[in-house]
Protein backbone atom coordinates (compact mmCIF):
# COMPACT_ATOMS: atom_id res chain seq x y z
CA UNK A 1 85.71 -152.88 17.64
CA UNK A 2 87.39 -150.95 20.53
CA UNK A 3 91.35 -150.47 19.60
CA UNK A 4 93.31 -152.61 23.00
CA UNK A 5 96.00 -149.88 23.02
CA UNK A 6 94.08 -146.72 22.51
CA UNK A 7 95.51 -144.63 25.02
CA UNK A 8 97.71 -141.05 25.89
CA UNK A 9 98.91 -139.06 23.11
CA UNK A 10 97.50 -142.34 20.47
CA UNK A 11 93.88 -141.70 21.66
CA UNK A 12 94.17 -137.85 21.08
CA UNK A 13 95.25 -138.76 17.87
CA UNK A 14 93.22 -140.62 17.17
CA UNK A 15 90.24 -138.49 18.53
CA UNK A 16 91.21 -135.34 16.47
CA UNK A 17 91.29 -137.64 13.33
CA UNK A 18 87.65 -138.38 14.14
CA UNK A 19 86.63 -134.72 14.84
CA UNK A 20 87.99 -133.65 11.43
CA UNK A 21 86.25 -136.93 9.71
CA UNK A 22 83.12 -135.59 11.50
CA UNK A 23 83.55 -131.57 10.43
CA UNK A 24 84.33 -132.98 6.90
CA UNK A 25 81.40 -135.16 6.63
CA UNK A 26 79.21 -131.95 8.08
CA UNK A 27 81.19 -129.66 5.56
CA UNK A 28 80.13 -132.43 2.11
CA UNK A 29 76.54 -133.21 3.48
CA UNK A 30 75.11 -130.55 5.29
CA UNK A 31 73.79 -127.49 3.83
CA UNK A 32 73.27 -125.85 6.87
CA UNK A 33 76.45 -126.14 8.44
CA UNK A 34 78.62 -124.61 5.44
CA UNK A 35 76.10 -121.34 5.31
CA UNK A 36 76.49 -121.10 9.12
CA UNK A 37 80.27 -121.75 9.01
CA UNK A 38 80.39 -119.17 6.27
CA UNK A 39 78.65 -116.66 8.16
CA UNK A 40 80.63 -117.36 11.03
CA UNK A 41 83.51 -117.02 9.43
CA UNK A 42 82.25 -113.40 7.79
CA UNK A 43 81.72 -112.71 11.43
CA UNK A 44 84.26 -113.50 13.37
CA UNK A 45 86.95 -110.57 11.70
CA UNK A 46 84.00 -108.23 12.61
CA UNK A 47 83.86 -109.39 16.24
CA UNK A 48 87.89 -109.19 16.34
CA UNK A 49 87.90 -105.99 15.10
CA UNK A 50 84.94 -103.48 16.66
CA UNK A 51 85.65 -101.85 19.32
CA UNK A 52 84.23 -103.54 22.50
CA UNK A 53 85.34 -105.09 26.01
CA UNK A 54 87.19 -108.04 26.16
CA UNK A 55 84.04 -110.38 27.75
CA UNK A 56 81.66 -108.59 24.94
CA UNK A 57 84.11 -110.04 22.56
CA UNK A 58 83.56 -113.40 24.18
CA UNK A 59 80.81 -113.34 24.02
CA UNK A 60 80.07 -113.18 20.19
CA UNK A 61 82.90 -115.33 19.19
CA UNK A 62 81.13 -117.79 21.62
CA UNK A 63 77.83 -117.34 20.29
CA UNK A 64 79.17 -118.08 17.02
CA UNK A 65 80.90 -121.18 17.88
CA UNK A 66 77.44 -122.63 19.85
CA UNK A 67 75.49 -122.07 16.45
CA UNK A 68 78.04 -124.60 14.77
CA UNK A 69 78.08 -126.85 17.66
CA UNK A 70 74.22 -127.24 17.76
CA UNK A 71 73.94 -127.94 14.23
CA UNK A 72 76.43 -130.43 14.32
CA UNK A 73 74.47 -132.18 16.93
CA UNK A 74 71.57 -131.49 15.01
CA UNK A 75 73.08 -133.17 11.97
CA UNK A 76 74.39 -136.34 14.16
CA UNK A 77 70.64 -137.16 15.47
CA UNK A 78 69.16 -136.61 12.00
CA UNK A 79 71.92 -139.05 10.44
CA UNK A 80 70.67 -141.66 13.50
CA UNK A 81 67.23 -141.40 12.91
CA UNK A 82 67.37 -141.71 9.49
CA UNK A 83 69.85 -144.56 9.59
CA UNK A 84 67.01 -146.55 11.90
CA UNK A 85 64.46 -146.53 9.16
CA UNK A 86 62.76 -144.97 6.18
CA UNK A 87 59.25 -145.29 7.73
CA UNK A 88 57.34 -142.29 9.55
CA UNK A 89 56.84 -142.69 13.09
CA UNK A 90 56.71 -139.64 15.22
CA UNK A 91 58.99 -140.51 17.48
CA UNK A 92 61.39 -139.75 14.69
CA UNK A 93 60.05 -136.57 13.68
CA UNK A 94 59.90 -135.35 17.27
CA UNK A 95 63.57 -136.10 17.76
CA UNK A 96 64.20 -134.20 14.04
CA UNK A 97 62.10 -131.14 15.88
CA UNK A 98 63.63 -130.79 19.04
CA UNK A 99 66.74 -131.11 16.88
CA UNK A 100 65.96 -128.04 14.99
CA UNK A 101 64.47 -126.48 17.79
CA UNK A 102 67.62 -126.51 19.72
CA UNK A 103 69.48 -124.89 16.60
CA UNK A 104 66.79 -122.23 16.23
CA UNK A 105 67.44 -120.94 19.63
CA UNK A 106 71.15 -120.79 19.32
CA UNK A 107 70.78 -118.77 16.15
CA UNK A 108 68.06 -116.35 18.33
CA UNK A 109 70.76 -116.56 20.80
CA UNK A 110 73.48 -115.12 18.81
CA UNK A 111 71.60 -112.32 16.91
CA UNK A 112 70.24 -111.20 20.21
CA UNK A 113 73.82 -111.20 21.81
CA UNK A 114 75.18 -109.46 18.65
CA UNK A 115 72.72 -106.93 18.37
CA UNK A 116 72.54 -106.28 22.26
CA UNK A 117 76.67 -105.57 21.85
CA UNK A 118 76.27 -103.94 18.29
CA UNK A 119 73.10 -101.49 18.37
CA UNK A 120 74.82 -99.30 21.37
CA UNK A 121 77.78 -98.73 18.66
CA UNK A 122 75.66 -97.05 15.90
């Protein structure tokens, strides 16, 4: 049920209580998410401290932070589908795919990005 009085500085609040539910529940349950929040974490110092431009620098701290945002939203559609029902349908393991799919590229995305700012260096 939708709170009557959920608005201004109450819904953000509120909102942020949610997100942190949400990053917690990812943290407990999903695999995936704590080794690419550990690597990201690993990575972010290096990104902070090499020697490169201001937008390069962007750039990979951005690529990092898509990586976690895809799998999140990978981890909210597998939760759905598997909260509709234990039988096999394709439909569901299409949705699953794509899902992965989509988290797959943002991983290609950042090692291209990091090695494209990273392999002039050496």
């Amino acid at each position: 049920m939708k709170p009557t009085n959920n608005h201004g500085l109450k819904r953000v609040f509120r909102a942020t209580g949610f997100s942190i539910k949400g990053l917690l529940a990812a943290w407990k349950n999903e695999a995936a998410f704590r080794q690419e929040a550990i690597l990201a974490l690993l990575m972010l110092p290096i990104a902070l401290i090499i020697d490169v431009s201001m937008a390069e620098r962007i750039l990979m701290m951005m690529t990092l932070m898509i990586v976690l945002i895809v799998e999140l939203i990978n981890s909210a559609i597998e939760a759905v589908v598997d909260r509709v029902g234990d039988e096999i349908h394709p439909l569901s393991g299409q949705a699953k795919d794509i899902a992965s799919a989509a988290v797959f590229i943002s991983l290609a995305l950042c090692a291209i990005t990091w090695a494209m700012i990273l392999i002039p260096l050496i």
